[in-house]
Protein backbone atom coordinates (compact mmCIF):
# COMPACT_ATOMS: atom_id res chain seq x y z
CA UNK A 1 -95.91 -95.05 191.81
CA UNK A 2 -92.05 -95.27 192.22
CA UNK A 3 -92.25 -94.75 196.06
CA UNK A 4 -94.91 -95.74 198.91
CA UNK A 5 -95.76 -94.91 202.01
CA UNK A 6 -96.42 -97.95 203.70
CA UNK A 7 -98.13 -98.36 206.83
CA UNK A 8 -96.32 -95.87 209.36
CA UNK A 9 -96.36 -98.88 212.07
CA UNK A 10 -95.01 -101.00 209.86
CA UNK A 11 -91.40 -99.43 210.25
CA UNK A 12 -91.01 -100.66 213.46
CA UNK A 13 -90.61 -104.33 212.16
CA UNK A 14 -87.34 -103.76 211.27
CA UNK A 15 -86.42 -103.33 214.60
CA UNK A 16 -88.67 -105.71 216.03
CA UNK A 17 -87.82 -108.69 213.61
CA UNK A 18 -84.26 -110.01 211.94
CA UNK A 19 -83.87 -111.02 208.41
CA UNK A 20 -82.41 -114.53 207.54
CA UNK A 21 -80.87 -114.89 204.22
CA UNK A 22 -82.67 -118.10 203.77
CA UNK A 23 -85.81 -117.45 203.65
CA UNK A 24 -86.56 -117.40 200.51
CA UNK A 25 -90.49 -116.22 200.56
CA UNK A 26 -88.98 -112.74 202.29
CA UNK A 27 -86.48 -111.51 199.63
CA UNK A 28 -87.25 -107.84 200.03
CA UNK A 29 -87.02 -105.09 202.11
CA UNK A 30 -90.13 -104.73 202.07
CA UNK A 31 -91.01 -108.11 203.02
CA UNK A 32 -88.83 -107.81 205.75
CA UNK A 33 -90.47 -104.84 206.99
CA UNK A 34 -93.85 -106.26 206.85
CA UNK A 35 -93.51 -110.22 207.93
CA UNK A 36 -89.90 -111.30 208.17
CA UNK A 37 -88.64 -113.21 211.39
CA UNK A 38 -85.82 -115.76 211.62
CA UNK A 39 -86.21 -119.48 211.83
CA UNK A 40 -85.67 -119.73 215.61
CA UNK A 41 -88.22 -116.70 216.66
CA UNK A 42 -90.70 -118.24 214.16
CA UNK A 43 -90.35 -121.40 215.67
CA UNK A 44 -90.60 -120.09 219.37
CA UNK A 45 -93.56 -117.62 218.30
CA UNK A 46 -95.11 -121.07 216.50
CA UNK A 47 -94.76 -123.12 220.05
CA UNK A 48 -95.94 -120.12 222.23
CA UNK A 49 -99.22 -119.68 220.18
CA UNK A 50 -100.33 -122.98 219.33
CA UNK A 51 -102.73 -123.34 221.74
CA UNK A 52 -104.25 -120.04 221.07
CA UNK A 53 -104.17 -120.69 217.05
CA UNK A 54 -106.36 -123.65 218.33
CA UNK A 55 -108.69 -121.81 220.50
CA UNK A 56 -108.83 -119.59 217.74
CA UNK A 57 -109.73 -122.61 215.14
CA UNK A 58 -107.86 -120.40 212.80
CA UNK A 59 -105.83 -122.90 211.11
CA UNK A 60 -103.99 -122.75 207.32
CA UNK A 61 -106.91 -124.84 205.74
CA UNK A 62 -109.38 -122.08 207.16
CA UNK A 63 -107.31 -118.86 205.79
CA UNK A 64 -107.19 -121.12 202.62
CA UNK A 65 -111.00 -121.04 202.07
CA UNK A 66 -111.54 -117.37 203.12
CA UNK A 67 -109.29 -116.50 200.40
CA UNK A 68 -110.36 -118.97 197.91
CA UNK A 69 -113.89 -116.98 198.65
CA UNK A 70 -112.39 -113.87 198.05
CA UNK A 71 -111.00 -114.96 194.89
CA UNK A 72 -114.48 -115.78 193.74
CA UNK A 73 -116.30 -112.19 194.40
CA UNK A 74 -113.33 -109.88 192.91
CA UNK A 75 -111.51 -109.66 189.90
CA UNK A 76 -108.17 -109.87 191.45
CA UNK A 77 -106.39 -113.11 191.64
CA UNK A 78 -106.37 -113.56 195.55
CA UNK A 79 -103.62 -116.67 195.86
CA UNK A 80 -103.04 -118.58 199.16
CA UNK A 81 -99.60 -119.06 199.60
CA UNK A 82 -96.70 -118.93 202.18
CA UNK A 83 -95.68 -115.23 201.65
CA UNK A 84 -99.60 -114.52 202.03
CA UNK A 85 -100.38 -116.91 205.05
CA UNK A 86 -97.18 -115.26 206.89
CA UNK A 87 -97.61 -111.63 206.14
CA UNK A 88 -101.65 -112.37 207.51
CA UNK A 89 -100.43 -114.49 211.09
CA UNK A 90 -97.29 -111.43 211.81
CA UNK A 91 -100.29 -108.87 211.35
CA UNK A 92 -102.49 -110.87 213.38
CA UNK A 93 -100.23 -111.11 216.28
CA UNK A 94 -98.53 -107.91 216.27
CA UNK A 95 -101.27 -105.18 214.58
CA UNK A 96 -104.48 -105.80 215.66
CA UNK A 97 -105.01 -102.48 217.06
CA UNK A 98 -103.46 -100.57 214.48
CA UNK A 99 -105.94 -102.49 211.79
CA UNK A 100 -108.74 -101.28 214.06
CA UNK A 101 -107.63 -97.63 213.75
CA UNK A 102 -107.57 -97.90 210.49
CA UNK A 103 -110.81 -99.52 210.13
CA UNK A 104 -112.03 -95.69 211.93
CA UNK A 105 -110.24 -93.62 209.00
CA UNK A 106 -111.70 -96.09 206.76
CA UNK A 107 -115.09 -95.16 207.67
CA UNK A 108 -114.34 -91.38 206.68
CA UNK A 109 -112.35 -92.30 203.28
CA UNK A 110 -113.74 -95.19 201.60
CA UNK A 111 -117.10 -93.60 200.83
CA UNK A 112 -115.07 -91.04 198.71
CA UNK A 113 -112.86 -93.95 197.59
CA UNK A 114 -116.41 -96.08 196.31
CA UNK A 115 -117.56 -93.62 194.66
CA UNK A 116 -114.70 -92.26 191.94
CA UNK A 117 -113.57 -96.39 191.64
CA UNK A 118 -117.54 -96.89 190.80
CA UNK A 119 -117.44 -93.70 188.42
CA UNK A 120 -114.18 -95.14 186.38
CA UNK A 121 -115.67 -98.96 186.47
CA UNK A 122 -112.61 -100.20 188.48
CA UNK A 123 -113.07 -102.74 191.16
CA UNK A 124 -114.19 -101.69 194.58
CA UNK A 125 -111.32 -103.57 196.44
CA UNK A 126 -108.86 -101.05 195.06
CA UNK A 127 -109.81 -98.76 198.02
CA UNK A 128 -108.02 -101.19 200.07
CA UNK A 129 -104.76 -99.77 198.28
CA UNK A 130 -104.88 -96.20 199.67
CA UNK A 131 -104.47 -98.02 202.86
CA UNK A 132 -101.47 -99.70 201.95
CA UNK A 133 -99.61 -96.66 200.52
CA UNK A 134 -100.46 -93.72 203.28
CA UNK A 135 -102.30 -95.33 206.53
CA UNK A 136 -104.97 -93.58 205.14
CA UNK A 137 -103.18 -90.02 206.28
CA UNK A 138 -104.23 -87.48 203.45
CA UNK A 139 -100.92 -85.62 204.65
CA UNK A 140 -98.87 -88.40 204.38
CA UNK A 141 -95.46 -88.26 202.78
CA UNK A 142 -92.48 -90.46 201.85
CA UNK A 143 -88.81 -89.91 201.99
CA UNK A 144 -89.22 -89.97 198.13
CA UNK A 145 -91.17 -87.09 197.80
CA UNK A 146 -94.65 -88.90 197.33
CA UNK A 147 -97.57 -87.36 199.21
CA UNK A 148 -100.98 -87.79 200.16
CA UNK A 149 -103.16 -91.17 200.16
CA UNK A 150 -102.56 -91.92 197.19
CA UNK A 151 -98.97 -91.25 197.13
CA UNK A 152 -98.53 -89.25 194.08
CA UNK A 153 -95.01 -87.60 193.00
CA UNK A 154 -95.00 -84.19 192.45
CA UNK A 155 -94.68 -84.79 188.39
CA UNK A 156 -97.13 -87.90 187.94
CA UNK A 157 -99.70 -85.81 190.11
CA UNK A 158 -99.52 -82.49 188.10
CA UNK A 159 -99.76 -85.15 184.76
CA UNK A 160 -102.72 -86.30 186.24
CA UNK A 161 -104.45 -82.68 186.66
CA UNK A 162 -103.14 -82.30 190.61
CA UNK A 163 -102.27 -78.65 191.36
CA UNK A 164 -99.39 -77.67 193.46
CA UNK A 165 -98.57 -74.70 194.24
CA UNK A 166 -97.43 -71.99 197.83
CA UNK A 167 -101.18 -72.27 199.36
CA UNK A 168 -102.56 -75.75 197.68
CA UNK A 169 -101.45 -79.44 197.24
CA UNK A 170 -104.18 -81.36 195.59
CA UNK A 171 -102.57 -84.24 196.26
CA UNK A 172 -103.44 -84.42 199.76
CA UNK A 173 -107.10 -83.18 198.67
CA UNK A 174 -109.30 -86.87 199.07
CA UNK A 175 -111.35 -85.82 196.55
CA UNK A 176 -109.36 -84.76 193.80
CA UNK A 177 -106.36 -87.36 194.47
CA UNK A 178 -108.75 -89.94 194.21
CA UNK A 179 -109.81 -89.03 191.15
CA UNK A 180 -106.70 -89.01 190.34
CA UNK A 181 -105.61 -92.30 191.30
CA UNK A 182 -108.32 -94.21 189.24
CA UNK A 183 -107.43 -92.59 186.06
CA UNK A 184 -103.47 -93.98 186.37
CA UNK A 185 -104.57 -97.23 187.50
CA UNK A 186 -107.00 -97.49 184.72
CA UNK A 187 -104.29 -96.31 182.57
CA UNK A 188 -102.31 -99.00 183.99
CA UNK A 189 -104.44 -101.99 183.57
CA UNK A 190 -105.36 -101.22 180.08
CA UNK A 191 -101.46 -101.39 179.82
CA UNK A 192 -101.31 -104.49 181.12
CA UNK A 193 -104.57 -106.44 181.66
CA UNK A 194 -103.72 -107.64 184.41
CA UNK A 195 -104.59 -105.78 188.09
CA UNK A 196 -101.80 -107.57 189.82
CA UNK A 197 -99.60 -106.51 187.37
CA UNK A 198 -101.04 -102.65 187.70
CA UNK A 199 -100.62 -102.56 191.08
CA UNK A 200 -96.88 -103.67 190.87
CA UNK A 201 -96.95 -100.82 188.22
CA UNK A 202 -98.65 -98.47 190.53
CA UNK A 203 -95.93 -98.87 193.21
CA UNK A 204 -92.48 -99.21 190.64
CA UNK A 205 -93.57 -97.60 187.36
CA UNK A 206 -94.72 -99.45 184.00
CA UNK A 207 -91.55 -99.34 182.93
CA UNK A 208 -89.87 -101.87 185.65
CA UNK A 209 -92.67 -103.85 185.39
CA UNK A 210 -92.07 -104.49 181.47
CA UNK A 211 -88.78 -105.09 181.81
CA UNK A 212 -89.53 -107.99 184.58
CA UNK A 213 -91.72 -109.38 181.62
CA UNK A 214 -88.79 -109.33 179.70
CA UNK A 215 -86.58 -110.81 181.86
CA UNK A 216 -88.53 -113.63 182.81
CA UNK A 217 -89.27 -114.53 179.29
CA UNK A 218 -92.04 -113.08 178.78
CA UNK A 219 -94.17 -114.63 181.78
CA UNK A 220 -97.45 -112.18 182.86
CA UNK A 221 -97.93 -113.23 186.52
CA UNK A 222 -97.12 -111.07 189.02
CA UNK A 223 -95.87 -114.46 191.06
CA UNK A 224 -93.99 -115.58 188.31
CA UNK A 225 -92.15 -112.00 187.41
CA UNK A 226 -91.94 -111.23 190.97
CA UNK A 227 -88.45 -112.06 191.34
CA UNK A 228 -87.54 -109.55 188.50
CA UNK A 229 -89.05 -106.76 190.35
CA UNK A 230 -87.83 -104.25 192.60
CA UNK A 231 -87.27 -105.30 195.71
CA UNK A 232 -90.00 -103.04 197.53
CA UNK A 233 -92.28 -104.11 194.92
CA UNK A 234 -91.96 -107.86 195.48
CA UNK A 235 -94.00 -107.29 198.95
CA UNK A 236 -96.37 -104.48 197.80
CA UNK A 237 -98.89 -107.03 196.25
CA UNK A 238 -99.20 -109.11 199.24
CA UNK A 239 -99.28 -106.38 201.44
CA UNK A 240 -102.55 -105.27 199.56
CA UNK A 241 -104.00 -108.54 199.72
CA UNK A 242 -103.24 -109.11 203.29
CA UNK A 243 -104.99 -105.75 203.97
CA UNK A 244 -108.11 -106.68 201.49
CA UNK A 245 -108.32 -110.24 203.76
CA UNK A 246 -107.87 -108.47 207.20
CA UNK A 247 -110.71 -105.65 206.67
CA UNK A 248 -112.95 -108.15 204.69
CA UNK A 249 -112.23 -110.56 207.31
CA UNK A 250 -111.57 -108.67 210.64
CA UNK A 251 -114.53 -109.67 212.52
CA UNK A 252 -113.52 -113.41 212.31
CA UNK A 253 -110.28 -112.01 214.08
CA UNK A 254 -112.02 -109.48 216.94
CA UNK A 255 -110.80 -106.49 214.57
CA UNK A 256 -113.46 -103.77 214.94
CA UNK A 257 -113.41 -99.77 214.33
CA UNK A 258 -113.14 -98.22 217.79
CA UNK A 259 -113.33 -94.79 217.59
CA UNK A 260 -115.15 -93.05 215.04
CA UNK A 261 -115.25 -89.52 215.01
CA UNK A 262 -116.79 -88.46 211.96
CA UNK A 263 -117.98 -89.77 208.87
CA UNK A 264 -117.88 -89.34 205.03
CA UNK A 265 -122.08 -88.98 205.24
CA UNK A 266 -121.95 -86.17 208.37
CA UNK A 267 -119.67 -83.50 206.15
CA UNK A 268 -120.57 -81.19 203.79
CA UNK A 269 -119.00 -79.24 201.40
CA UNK A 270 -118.99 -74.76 200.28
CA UNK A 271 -117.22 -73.40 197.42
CA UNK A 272 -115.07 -70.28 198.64
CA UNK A 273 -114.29 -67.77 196.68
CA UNK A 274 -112.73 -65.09 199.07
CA UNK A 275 -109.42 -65.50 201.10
CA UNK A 276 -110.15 -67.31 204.16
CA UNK A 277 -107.65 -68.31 206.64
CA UNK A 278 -108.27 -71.60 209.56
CA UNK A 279 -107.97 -69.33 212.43
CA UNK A 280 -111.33 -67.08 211.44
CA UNK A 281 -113.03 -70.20 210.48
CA UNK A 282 -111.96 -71.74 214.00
CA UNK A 283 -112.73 -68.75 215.34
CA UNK A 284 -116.32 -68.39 214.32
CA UNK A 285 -117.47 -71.69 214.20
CA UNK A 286 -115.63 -72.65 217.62
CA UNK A 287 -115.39 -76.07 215.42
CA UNK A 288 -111.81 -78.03 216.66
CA UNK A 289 -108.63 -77.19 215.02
CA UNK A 290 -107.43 -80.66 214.15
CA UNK A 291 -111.27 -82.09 212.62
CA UNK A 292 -110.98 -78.73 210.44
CA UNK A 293 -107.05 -79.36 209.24
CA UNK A 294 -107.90 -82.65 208.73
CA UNK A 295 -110.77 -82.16 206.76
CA UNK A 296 -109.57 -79.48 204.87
CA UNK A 297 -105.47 -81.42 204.32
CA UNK A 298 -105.23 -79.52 200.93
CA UNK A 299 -104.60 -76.18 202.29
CA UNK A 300 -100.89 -76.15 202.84
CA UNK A 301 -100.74 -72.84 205.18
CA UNK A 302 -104.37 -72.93 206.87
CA UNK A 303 -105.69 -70.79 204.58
CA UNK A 304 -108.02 -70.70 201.34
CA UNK A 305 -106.40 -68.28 198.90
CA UNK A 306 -109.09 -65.91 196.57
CA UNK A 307 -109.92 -67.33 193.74
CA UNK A 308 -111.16 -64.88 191.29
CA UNK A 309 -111.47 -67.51 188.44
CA UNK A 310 -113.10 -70.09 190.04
CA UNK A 311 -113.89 -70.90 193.29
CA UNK A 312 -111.91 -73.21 196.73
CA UNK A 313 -113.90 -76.25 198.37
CA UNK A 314 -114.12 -76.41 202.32
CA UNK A 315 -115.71 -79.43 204.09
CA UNK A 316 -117.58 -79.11 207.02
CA UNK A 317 -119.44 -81.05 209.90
CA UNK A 318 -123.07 -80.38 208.50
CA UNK A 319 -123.93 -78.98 211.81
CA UNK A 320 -122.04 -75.96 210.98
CA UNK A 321 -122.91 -75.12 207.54
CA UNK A 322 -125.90 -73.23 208.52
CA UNK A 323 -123.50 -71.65 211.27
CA UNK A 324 -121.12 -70.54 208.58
CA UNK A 325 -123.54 -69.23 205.71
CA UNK A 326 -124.73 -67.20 208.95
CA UNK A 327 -121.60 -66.02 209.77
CA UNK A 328 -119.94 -65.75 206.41
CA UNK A 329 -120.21 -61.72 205.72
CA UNK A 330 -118.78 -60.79 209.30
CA UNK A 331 -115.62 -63.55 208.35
CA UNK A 332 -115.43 -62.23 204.88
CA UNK A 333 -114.48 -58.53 206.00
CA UNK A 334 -112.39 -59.41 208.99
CA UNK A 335 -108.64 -59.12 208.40
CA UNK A 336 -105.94 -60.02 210.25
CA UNK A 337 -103.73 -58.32 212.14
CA UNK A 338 -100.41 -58.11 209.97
CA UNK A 339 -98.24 -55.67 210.50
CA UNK A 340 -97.56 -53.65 207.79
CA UNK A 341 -94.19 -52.05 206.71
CA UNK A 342 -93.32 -48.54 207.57
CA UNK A 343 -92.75 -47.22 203.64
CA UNK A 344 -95.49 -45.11 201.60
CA UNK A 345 -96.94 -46.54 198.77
CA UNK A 346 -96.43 -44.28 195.40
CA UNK A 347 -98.94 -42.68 193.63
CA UNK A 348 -98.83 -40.53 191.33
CA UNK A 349 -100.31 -37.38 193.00
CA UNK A 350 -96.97 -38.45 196.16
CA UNK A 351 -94.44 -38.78 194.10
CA UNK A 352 -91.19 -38.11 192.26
CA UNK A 353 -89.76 -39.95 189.05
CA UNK A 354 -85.92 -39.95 189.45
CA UNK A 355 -83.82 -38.49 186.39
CA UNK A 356 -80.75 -39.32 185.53
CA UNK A 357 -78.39 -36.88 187.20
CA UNK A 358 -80.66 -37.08 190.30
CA UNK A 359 -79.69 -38.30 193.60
CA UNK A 360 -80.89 -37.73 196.87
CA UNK A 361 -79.61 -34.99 198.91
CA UNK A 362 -80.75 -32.76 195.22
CA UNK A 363 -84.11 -34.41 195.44
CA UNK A 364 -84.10 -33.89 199.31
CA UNK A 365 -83.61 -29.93 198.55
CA UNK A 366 -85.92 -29.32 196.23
CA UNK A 367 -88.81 -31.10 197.76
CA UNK A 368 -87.68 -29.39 201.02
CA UNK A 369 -87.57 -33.08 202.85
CA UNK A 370 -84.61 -34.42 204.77
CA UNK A 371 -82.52 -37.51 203.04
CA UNK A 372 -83.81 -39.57 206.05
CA UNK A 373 -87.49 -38.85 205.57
CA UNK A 374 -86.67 -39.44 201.43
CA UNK A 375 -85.42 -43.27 203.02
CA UNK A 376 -88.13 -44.05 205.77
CA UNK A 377 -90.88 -42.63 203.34
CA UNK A 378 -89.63 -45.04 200.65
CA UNK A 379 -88.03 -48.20 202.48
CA UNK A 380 -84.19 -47.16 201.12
CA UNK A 381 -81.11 -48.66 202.61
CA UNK A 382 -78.70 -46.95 200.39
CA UNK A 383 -78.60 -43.79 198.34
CA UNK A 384 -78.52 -45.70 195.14
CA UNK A 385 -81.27 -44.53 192.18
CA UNK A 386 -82.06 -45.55 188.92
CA UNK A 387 -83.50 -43.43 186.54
CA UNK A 388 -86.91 -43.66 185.92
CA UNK A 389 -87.57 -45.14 189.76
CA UNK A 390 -90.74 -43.51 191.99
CA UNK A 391 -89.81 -41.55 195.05
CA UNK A 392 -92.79 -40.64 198.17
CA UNK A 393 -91.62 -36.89 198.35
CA UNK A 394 -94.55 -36.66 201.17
CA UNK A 395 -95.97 -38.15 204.17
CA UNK A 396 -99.17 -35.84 203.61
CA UNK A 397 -102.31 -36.54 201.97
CA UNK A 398 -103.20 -34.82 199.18
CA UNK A 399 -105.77 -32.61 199.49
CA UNK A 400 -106.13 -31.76 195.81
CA UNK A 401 -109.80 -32.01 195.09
CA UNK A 402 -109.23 -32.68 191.61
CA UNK A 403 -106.49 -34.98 191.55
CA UNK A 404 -108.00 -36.99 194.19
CA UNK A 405 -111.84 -37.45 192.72
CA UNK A 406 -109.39 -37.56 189.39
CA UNK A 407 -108.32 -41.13 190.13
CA UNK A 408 -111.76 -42.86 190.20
CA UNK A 409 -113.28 -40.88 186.84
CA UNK A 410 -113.52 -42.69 183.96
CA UNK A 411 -111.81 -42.31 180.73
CA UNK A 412 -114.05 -39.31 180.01
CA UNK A 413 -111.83 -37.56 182.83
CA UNK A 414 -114.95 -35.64 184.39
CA UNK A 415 -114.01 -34.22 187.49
CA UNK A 416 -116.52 -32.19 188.26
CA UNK A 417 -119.88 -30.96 186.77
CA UNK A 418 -118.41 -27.95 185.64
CA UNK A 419 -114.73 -29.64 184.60
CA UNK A 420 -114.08 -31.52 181.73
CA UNK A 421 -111.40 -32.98 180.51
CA UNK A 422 -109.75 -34.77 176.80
CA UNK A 423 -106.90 -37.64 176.03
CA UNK A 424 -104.69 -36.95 173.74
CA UNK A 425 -102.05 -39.24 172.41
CA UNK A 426 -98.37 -38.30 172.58
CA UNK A 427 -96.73 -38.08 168.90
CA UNK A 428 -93.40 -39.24 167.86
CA UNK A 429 -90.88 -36.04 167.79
CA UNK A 430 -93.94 -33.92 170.09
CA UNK A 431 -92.90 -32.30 173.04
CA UNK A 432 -94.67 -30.37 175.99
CA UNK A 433 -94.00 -26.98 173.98
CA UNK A 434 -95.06 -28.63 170.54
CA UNK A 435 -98.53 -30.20 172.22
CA UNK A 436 -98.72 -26.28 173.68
CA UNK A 437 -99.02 -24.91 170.75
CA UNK A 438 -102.01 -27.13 169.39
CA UNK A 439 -104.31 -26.48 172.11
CA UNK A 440 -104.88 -22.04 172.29
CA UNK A 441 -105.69 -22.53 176.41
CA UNK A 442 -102.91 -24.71 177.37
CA UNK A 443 -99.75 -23.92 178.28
CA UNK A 444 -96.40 -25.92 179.61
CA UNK A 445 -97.02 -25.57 182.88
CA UNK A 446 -101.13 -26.36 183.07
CA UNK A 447 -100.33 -29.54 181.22
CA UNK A 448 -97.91 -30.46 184.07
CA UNK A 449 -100.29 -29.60 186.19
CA UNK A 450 -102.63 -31.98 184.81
CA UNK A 451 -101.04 -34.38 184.26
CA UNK A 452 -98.75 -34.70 187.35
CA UNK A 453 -95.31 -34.28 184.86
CA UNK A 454 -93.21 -32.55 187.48
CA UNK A 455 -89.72 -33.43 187.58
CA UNK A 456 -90.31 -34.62 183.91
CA UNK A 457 -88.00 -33.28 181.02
CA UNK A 458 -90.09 -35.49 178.29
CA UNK A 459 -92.99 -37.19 176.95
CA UNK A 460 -92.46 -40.48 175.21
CA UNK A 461 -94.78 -41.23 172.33
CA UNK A 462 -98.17 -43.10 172.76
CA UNK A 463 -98.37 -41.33 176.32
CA UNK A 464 -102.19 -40.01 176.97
CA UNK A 465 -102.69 -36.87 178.76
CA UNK A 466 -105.39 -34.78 179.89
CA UNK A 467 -106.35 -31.32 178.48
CA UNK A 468 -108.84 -29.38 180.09
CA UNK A 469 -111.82 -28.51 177.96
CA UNK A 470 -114.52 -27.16 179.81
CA UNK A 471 -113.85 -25.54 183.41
CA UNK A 472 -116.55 -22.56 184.73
């Protein structure tokens, strides 16, 4: 993944901290983002807290062992080090809270997360990376372009089987980005054996991390290549395994979930096949606007387009499922108010075809309509045609008998019990006089009749029309 989202809170560093050119452990932007300060705040923040690093009895040795444990029950090669020990003590003092909101959207997320990295036989600590690249925020988005929690670009998501269209981003769908997500970063680490060097992949691309291979002689540690990397890539690794120590470890540091509204286990999901918009759902379930959206990120507008193929997933709180199942007929035929435009839709029983010499004060006269009615009834602006174009030539419905029941008979044409009608296919060089001729009770004017050819001079070949066969 070229471009990540990283923690939104995390911006505010900048501000908060300078960079010094001489520290070498914080070469990247990155880096300076997450856990840069200068020598002489570093100092002062060391002086100030070193009584309450005591009290704490969280000393280097200590963070040492935890992640020398780690190391032991995960395939990833958690290092200590001083980029690691500082990004972990500038989170500790400045984003406590922010860890323990994130611990709450955790709670919601992983479970999804657990179960697709259990399915693709990937380790379970790679959930930890969704929380690096989007805050957990399924709507998430970076100034690259990337979206959702797993960050995808628009073209590695749709390679990955991520629709995108007007109504749907699947990359902000949990579900399906997750899935996702596991099949690139197992295509990554069979590329590279290597899940440091995946991730690194994951946030620059394959290709930059080969080339740092290449660079640095061939070398296949991420700590030994990092230098060769881009330089928001050089702090994405240890910002992953400072969040992977801070949720695995938060309780030694007072860093609890605080707020939990819902979880993964209290949801539910219904396939949808009819167009459903947020506000009816809202409406009927009287469930809040914000748990639904946020729920339901995929759905770009608020609503669930029809699907006549397949079918649309919406999660619920279980409570409601019942509620909606109950309620789903009287939401299904309920349409919103939309105002529609003021022109007639053309039929063929309404209608004029325009012919070539035609324009519309001559159509005007002899329909017996005004030009103005000609424009309102058919949305014009100008008095420009084009042969072969549809005109309404009425307001009125059409109180043909036959022409209306007409339009729902089958191909048999039977209109009535005591009407029948044939096809019969136009032939090249036939005309309305030549097609006369073939049937003895047909004439030119009862096959424009029944056929609706008024204001037709021809009829091009392979054209079917009606001839009446039976009428008492």
């Amino acid at each position: 993944m070229k471009k990540f989202l990283i923690f939104s809170f995390l911006l505010l560093h900048q501000l908060l901290f300078g960079q010094d050119a001489s520290l070498n452990d914080f070469d990247s932007p990155l880096e300076v983002t997450i856990a840069s300060v200068d020598n002489t705040e570093y100092n002062s923040y060391s002086k100030r807290n070193s009584m309450a690093i005591v009290n704490e009895e969280f000393t280097s040795l200590i963070l040492k062992n935890r992640l020398e444990e780690l190391n032991t029950r995960t395939p990833f090669n958690v290092p200590y080090n001083a980029t690691i020990e500082r990004f972990i003590r500038l989170y500790l003092k400045t984003k406590k809270d922010d860890f323990s909101n994130l611990m709450d959207r955790a709670n919601y997320y992983f479970p999804i997360f657990e179960e697709a990295l259990d399915k693709y036989d990937i380790p379970i600590e790679i959930k930890y990376l969704a929380v690096v690249e989007s805050a957990l925020k399924p709507t998430a988005k970076s100034r690259a372009g990337a979206k959702g929690l797993w960050q995808f670009m628009y073209h590695t998501g749709k390679e990955y089987g991520l629709k995108v269209n007007s109504y749907i981003d699947e990359r902000t769908d949990p579900i399906k980005a997750t899935e996702a997500a596991c099949k690139y970063l197992k295509h990554l680490h069979n590329r590279f054996d290597d899940w440091d060097l995946a991730l690194a992949a994951y946030n620059a691309g394959p290709g930059n991390v080969s080339k740092a291979i290449r660079r640095s002689g061939g070398l296949r540690n991420y700590w030994n290549i990092r230098q060769y990397l881009p330089s928001e890539t050089r702090g994405y690794v240890p910002a992953f395994y400072t969040t992977l120590y801070l949720f695995e470890y938060g309780s030694a540091h007072q860093i609890y979930p605080k707020n939990i509204e819902i979880s993964y286990f209290d949801t539910d999901t219904l396939h949808i096949k009819q167009r459903l918009t947020f506000t009816q759902i809202e409406k009927k379930l009287n469930i809040n606007k914000e748990l639904l959206i946020s729920l339901n990120p995929q759905y770009k507008l608020g609503v669930i387009p029809h699907n006549k193929d397949s079918y649309h997933v919406l999660t619920l709180p279980q409570n409601l499922i019942s509620i909606f199942l109950l309620n789903n007929s009287t939401i299904n035929t309920e349409i919103e108010s939309i105002e529609k435009p003021t022109y007639i839709t053309a039929t063929t029983e309404n209608s004029y075809v325009v012919l070539e010499r035609d324009n519309l004060p001559r159509i005007a006269r002899k329909f017996k309509i005004s030009v103005y009615q000609l424009k309102k009834w058919n949305g014009l602006q100008t008095d420009y045609l084009i042969a072969g174009q549809r005109l309404v030539i009425t307001n009125k419905i059409i109180n043909d008998t036959n022409l209306q029941k007409n339009k729902k008979t089958p191909i048999s044409h039977q209109t009535t019990k005591s009407t029948t009608y044939q096809d019969y296919t136009v032939k090249k060089g036939e005309s309305l006089f030549l097609i006369s001729k073939k049937f003895p009770n047909a004439s030119i004017t009862q096959l424009r009749n029944w056929n609706n050819l008024w204001g037709v001079s021809y009829v091009t070949p392979g054209t079917i029309l009606k001839i009446l066969t039976k009428s008492k």
